[in-house]
C-alpha atoms as a PDB file:
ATOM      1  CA  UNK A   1      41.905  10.132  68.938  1.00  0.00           C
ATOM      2  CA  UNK A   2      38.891  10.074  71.187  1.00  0.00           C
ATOM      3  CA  UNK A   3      39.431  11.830  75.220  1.00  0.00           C
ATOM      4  CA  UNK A   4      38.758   8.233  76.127  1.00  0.00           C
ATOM      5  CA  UNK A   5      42.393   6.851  74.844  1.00  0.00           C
ATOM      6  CA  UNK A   6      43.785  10.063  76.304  1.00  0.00           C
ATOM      7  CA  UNK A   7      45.822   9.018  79.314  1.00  0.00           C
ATOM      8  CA  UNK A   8      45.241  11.238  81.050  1.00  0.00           C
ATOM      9  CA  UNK A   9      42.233   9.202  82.134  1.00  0.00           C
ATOM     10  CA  UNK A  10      43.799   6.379  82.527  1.00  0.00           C
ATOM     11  CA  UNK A  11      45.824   7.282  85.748  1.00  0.00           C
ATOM     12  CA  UNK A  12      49.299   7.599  85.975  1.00  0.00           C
ATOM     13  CA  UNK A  13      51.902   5.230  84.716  1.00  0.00           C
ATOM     14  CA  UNK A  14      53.009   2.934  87.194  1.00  0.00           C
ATOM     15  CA  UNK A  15      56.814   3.214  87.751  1.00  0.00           C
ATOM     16  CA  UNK A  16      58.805   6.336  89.254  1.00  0.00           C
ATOM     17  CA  UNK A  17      61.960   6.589  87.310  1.00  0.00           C
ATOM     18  CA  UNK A  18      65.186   9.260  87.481  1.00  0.00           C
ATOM     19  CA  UNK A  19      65.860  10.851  84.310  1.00  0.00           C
ATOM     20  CA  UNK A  20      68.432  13.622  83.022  1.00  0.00           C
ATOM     21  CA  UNK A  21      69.225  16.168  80.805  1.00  0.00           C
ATOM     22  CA  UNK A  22      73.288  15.690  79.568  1.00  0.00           C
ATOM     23  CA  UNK A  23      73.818  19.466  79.516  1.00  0.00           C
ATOM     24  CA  UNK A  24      76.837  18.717  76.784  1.00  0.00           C
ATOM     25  CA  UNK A  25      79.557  20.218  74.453  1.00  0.00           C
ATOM     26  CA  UNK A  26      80.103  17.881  71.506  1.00  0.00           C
ATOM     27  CA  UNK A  27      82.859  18.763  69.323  1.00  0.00           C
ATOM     28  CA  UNK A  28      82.004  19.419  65.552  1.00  0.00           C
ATOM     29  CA  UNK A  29      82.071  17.103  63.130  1.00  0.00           C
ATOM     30  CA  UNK A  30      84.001  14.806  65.610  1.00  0.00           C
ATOM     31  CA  UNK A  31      81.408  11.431  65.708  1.00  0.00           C
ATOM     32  CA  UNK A  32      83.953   8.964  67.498  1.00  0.00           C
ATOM     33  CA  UNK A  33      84.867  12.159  70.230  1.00  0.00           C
ATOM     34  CA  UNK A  34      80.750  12.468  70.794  1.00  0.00           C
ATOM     35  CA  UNK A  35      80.246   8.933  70.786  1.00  0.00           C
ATOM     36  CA  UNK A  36      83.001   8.760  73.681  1.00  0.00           C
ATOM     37  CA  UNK A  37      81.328  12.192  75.636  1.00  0.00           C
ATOM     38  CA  UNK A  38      78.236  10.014  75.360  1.00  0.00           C
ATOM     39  CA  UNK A  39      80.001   7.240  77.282  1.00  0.00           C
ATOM     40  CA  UNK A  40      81.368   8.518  80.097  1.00  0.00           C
ATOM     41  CA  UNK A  41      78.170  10.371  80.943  1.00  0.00           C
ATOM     42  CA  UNK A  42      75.880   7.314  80.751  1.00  0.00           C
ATOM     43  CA  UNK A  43      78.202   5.694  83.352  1.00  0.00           C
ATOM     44  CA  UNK A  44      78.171   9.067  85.257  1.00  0.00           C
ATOM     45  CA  UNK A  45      74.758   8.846  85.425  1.00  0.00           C
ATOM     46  CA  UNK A  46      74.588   5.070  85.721  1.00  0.00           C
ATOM     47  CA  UNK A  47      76.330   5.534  88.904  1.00  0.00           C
ATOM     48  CA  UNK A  48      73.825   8.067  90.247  1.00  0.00           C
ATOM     49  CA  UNK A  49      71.020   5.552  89.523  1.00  0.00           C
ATOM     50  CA  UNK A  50      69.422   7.406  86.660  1.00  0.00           C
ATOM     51  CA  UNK A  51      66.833   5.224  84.059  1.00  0.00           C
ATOM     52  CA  UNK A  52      67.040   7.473  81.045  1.00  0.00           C
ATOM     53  CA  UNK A  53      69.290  10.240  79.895  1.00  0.00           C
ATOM     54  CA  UNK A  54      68.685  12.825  76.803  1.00  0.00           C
ATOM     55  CA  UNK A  55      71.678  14.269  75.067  1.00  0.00           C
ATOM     56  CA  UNK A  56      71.283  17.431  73.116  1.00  0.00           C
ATOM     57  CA  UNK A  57      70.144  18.109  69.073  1.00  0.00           C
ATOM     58  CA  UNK A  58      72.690  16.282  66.531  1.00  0.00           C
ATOM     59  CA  UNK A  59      74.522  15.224  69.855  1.00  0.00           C
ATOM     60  CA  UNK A  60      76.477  12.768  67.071  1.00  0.00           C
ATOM     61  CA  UNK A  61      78.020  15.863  65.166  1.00  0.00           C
ATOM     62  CA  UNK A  62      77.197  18.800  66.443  1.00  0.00           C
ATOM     63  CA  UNK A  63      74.294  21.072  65.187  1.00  0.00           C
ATOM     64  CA  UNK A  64      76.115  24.661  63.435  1.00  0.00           C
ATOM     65  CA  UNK A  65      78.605  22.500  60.922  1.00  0.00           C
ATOM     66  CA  UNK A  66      77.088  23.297  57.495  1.00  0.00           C
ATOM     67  CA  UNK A  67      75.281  21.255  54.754  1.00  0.00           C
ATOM     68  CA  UNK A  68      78.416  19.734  53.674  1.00  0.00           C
ATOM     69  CA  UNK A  69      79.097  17.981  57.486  1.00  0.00           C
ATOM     70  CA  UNK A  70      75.757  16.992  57.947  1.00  0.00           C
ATOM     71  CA  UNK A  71      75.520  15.265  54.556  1.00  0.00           C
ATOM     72  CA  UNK A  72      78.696  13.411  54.711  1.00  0.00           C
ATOM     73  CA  UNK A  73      78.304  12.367  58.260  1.00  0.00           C
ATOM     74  CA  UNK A  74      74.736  11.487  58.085  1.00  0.00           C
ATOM     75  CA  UNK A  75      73.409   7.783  58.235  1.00  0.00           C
ATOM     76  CA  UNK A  76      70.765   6.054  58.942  1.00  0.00           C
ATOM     77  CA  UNK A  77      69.156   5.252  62.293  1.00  0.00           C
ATOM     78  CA  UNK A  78      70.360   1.834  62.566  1.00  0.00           C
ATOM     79  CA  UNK A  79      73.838   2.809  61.263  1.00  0.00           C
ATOM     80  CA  UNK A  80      77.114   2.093  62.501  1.00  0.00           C
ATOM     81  CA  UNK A  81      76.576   4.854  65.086  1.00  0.00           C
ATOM     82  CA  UNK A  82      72.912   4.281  66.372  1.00  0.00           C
ATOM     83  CA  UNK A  83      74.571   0.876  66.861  1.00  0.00           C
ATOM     84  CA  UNK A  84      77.191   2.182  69.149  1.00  0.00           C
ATOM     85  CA  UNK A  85      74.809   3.781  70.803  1.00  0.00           C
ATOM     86  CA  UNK A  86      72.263   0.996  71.587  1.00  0.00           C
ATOM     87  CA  UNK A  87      75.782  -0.788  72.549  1.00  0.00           C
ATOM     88  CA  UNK A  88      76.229   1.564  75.818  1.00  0.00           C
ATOM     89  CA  UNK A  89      72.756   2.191  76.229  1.00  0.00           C
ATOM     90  CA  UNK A  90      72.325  -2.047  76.937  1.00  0.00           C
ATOM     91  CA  UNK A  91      76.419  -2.069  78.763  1.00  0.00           C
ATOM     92  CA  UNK A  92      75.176   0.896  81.038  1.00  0.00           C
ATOM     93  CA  UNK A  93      71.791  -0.148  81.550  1.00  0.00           C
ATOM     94  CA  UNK A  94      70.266   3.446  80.908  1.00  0.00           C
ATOM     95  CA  UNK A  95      68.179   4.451  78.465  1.00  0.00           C
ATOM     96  CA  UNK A  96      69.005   7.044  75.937  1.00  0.00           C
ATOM     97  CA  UNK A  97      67.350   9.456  73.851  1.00  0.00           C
ATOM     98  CA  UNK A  98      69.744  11.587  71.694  1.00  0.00           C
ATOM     99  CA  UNK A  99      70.059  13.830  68.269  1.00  0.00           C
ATOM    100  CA  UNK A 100      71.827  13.113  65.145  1.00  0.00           C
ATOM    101  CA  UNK A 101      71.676  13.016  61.369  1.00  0.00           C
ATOM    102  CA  UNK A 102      69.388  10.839  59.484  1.00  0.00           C
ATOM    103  CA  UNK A 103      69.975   9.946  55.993  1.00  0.00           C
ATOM    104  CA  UNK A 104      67.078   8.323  54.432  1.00  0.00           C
ATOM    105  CA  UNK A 105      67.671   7.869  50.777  1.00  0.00           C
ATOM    106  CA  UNK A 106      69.034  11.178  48.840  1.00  0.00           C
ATOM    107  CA  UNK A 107      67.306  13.336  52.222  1.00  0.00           C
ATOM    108  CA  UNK A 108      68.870  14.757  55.307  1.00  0.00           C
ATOM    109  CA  UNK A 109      66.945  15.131  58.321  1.00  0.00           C
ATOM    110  CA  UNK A 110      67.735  16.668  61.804  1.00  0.00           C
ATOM    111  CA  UNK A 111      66.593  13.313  63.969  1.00  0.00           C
ATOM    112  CA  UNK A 112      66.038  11.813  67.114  1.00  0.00           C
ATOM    113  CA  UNK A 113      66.147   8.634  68.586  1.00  0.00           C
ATOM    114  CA  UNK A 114      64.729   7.010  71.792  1.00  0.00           C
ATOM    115  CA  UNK A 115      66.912   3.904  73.058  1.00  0.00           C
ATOM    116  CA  UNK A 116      65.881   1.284  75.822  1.00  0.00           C
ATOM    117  CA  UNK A 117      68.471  -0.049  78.313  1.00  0.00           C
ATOM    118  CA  UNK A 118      67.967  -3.020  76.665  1.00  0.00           C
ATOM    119  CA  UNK A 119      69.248  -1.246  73.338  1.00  0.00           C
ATOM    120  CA  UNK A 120      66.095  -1.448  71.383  1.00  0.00           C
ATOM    121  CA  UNK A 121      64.966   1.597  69.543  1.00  0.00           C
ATOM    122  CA  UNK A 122      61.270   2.316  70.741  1.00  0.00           C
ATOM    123  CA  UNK A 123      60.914   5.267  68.852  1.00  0.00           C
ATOM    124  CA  UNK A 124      61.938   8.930  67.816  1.00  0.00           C
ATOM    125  CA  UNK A 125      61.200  11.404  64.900  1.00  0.00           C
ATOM    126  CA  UNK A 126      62.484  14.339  62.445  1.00  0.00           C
ATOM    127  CA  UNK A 127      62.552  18.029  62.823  1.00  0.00           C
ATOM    128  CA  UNK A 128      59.242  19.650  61.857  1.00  0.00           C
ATOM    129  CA  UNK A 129      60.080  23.127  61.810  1.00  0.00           C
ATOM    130  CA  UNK A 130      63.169  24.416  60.433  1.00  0.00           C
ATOM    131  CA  UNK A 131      65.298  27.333  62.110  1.00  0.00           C
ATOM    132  CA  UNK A 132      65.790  30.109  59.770  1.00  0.00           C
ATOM    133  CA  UNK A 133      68.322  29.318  57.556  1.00  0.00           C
ATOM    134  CA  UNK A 134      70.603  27.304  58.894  1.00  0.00           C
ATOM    135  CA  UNK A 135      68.426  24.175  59.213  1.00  0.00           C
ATOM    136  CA  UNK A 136      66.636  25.091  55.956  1.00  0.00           C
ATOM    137  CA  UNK A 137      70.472  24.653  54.429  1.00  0.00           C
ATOM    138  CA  UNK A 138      71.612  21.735  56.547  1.00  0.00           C
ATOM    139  CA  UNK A 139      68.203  19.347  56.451  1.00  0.00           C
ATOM    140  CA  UNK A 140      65.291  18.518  55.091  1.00  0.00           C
ATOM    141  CA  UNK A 141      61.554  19.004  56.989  1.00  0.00           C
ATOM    142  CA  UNK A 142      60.069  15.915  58.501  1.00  0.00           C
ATOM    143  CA  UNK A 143      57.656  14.499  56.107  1.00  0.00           C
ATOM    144  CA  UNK A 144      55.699  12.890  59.202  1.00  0.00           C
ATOM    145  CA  UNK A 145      54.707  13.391  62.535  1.00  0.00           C
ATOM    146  CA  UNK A 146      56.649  11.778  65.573  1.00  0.00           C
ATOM    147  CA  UNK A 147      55.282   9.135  67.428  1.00  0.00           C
ATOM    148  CA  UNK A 148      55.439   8.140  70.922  1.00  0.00           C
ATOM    149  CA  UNK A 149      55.958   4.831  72.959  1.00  0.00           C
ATOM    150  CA  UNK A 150      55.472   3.197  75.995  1.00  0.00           C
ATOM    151  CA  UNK A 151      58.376   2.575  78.035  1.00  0.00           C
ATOM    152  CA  UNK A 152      58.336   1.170  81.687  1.00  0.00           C
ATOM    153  CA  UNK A 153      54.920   1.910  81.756  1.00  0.00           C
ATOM    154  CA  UNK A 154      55.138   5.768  80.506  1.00  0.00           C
ATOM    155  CA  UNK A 155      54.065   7.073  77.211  1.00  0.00           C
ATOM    156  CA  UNK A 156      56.972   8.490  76.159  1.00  0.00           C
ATOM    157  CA  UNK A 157      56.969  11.655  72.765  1.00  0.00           C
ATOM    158  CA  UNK A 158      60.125  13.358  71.418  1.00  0.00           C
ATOM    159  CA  UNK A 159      60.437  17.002  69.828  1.00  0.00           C
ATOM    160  CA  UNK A 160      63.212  18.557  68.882  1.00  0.00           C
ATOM    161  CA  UNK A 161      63.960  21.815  69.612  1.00  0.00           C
ATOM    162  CA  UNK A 162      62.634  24.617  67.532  1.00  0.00           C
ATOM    163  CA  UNK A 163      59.405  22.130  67.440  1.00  0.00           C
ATOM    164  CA  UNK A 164      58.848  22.405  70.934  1.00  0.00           C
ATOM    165  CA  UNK A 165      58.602  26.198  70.889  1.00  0.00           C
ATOM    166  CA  UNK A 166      55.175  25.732  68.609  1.00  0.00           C
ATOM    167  CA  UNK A 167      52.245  24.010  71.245  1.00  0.00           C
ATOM    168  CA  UNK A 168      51.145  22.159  68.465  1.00  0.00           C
ATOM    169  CA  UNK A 169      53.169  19.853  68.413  1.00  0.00           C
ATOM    170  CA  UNK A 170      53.719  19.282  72.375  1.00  0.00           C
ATOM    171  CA  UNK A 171      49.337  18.749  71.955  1.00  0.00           C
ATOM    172  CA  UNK A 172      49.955  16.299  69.455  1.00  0.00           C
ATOM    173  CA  UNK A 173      51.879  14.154  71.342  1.00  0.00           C
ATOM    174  CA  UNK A 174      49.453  14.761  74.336  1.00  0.00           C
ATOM    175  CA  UNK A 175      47.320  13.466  72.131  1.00  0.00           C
ATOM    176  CA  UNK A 176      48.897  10.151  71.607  1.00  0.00           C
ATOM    177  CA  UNK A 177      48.789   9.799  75.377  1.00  0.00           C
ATOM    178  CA  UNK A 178      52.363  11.226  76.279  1.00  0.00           C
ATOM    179  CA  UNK A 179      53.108  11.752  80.181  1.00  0.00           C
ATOM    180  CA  UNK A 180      56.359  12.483  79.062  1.00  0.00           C
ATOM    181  CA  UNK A 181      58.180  14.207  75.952  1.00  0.00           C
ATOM    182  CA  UNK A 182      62.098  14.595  75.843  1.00  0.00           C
ATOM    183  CA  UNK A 183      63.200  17.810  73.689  1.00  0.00           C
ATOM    184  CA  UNK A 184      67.168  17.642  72.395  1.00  0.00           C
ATOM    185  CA  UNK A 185      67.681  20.978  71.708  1.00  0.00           C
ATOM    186  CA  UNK A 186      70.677  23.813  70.575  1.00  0.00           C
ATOM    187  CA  UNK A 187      69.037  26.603  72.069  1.00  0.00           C
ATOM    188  CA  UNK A 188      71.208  29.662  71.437  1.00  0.00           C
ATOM    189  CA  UNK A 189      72.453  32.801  73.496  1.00  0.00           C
ATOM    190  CA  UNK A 190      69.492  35.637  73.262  1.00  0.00           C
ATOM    191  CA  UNK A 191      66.563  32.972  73.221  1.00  0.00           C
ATOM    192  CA  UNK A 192      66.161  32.527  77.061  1.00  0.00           C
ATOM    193  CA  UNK A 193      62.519  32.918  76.787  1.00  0.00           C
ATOM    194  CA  UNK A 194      62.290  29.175  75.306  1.00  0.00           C
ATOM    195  CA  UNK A 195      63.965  27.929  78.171  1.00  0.00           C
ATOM    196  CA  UNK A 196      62.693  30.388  80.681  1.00  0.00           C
ATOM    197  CA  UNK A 197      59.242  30.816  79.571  1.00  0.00           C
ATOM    198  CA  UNK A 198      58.154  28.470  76.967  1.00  0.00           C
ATOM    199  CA  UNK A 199      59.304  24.736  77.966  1.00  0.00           C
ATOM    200  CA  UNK A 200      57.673  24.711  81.072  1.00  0.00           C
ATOM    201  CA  UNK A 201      54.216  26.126  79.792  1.00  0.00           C
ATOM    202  CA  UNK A 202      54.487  23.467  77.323  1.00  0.00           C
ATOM    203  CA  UNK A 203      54.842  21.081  80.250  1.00  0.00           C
ATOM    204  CA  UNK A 204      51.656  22.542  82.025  1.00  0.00           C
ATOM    205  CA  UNK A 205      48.972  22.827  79.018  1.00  0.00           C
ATOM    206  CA  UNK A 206      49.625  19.125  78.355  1.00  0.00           C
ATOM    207  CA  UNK A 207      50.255  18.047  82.124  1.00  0.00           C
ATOM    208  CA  UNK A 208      52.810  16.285  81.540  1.00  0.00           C
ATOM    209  CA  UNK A 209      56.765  16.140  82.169  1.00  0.00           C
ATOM    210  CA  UNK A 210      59.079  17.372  80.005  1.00  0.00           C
ATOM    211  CA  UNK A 211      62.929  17.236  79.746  1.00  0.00           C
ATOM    212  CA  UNK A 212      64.740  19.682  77.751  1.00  0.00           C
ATOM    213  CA  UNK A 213      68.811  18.776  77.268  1.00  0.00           C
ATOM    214  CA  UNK A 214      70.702  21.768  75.525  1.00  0.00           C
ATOM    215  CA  UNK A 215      73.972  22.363  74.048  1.00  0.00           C
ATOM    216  CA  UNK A 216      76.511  24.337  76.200  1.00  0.00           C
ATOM    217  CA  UNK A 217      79.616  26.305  74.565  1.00  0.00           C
ATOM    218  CA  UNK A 218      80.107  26.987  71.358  1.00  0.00           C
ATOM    219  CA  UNK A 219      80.419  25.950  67.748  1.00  0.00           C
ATOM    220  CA  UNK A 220      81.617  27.531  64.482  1.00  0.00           C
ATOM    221  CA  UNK A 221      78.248  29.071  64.006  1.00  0.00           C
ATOM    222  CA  UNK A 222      76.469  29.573  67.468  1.00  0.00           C
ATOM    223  CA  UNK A 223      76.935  30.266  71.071  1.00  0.00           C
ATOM    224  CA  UNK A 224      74.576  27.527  73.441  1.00  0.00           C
ATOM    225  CA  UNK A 225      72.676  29.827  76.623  1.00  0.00           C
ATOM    226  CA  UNK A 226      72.775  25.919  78.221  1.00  0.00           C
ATOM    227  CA  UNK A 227      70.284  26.148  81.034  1.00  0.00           C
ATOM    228  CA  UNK A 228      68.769  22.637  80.359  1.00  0.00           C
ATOM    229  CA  UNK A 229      66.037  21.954  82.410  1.00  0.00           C
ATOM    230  CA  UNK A 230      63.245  18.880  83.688  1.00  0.00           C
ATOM    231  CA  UNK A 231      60.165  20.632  84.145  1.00  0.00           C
ATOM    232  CA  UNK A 232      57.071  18.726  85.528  1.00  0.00           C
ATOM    233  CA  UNK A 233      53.414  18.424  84.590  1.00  0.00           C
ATOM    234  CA  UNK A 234      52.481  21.467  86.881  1.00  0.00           C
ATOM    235  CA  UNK A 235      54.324  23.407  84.989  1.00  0.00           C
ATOM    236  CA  UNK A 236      57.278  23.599  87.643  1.00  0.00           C
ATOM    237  CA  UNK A 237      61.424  22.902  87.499  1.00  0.00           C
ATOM    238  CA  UNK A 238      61.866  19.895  88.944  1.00  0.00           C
ATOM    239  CA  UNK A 239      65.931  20.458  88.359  1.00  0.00           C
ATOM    240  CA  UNK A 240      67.686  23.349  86.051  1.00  0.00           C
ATOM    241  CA  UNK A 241      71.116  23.868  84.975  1.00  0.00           C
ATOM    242  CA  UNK A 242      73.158  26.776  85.135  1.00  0.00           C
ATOM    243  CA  UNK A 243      74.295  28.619  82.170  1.00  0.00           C
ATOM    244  CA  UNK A 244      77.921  28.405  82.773  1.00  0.00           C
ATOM    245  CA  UNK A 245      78.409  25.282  85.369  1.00  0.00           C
ATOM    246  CA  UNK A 246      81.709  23.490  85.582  1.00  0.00           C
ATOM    247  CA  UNK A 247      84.129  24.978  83.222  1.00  0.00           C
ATOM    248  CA  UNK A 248      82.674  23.573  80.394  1.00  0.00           C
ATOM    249  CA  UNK A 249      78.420  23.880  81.206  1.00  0.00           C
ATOM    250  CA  UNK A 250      79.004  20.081  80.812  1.00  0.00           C
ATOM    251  CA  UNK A 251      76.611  18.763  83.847  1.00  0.00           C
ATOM    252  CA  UNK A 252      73.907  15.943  84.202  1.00  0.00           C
ATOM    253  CA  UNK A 253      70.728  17.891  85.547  1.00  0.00           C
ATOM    254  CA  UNK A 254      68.625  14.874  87.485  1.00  0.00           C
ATOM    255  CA  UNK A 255      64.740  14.768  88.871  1.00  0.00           C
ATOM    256  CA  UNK A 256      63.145  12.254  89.838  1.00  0.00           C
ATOM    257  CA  UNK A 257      59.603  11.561  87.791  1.00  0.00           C
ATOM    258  CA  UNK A 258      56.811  10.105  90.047  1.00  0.00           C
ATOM    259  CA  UNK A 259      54.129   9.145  88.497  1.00  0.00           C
ATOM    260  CA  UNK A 260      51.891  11.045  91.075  1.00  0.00           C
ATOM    261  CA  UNK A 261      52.764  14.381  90.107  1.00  0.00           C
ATOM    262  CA  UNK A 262      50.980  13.114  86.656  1.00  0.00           C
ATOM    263  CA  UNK A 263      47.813  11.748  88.604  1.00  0.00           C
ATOM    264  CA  UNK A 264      47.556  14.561  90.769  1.00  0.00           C
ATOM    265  CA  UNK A 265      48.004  17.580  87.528  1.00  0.00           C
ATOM    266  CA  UNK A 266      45.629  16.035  86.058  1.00  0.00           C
ATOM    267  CA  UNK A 267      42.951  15.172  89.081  1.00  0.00           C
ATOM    268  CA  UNK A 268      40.734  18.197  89.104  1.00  0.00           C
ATOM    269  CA  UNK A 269      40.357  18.953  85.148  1.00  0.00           C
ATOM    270  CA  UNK A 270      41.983  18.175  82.026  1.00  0.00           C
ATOM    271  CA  UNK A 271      43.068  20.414  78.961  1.00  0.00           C
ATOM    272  CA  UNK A 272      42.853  18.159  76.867  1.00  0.00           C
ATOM    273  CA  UNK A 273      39.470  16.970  77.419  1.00  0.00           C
ATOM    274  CA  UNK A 274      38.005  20.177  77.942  1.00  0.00           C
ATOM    275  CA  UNK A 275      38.812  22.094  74.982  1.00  0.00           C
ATOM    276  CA  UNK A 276      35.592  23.571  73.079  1.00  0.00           C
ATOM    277  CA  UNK A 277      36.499  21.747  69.659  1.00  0.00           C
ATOM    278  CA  UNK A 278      32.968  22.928  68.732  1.00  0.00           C
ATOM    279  CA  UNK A 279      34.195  26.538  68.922  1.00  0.00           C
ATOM    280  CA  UNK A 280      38.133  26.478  67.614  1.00  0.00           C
END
């Protein structure tokens, strides 16, 4: 892609909108319990105004349930369960972006979707890089690379967690023209860094805004470290959650995105544009 169709140079997109991260628990192998979870917080945060909310990795099932879950509770993106969810994205009016199991053929992979209010799906993508063993036993690697849209004016990317942790693949939806990438993510107790450290550098080498929605609790396999976060293109937290919250962790964590901050991270110089590709 040439700098030119970067958008970097374009200006920022046009529309300031109020996004969250649904800092959740979703019970294992439960689909119907998640798809209700998934409910009541889109009309939580349909009441506080909010234009798009991003659930957590395999929000659906539940990441740590073994090959044998994910297989048997996988389907494809415009199965009976994306339908559900395009359902409350259009009766809420809020726009979702969420994790699940994708079965394409005989494969497995560890997916993503983005939703409109309007409960089209504008776009999403499979896990890249597999966690240890874990995903190598419950999934398949993506066999191509995600691809963003443009929604209410903003080019919008997905990643999913362990992805986001390698810049690669934050650059290479920069380099589609992203201003914004949502991560769904199961980020586990002793990896604070990603959180901490990593997810908002990712947010500052690309200038862009980034929201990062984790899993809170437990499951049979792992224990979630939560602290979901919206970090902007500066690099800094627009809004973070705690680690332990309400009883559960469960908590909507809500910034608002104006397209401004983009402009203005990206006024004086550009990373993108002024990488020596001559040299590396």
């Amino acid at each position: 892609m040439s700098p030119a169709s970067i958008s970097s140079l374009k200006g920022p997109p046009p529309q300031p909108i109020r996004v969250a991260a649904a800092q959740c628990r979703p019970i294992p192998e439960d689909v119907p319990a998640n798809l209700s979870l998934m409910d009541r917080l889109l009309a939580d945060a349909a009441g506080q105004d909010v234009d798009l909310v991003v659930f957590p990795e395999m929000m659906l099932t539940g990441y740590g349930i073994g090959a044998e879950a994910v297989s048997r509770l996988a389907e494809p993106v415009d199965g009976p369960s994306g339908q559900s969810v395009a359902e409350m994205a259009h009766q809420h009016g809020v726009a979702v972006c969420f994790g699940h199991p994708e079965r394409d053929g005989q494969a497995v992979f560890n997916s993503v979707s983005l939703v409109s209010e309007s409960g089209e799906r504008l776009t999403g993508g499979r896990k890249m890089h597999l966690f240890g063993d874990v995903d190598a036993q419950q999934f398949s690697a993506a066999d191509r690379a995600p691809q963003v849209a443009t929604w209410h004016g903003w080019t919008v990317g997905t990643a999913i967690c362990f992805d986001v942790e390698f810049p690669e693949t934050t650059r290479l939806l920069a380099e589609q023209g992203a201003d914004l990438v949502l991560v769904p993510t199961a980020n586990m107790v002793g990896f604070e860094v990603v959180n901490r450290v990593l997810v908002p550098a990712r947010a500052a080498e690309n200038q862009l805004a980034l929201v990062y929605a984790n899993h809170t609790g437990s499951d049979p396999l792992f224990d979630y470290n939560g602290d979901s976060l919206i970090a902007g293109p500066d690099g800094s937290i627009l809004a973070e959650a705690s680690a332990t919250g309400a009883p559960t962790g469960e908590q909507l964590v809500i910034a608002d995105l104006d397209p401004h901050r983009v402009l203005d991270a990206r006024r004086d110089f550009s990373y993108l544009t002024q990488r020596r590709t001559d040299l590396y």
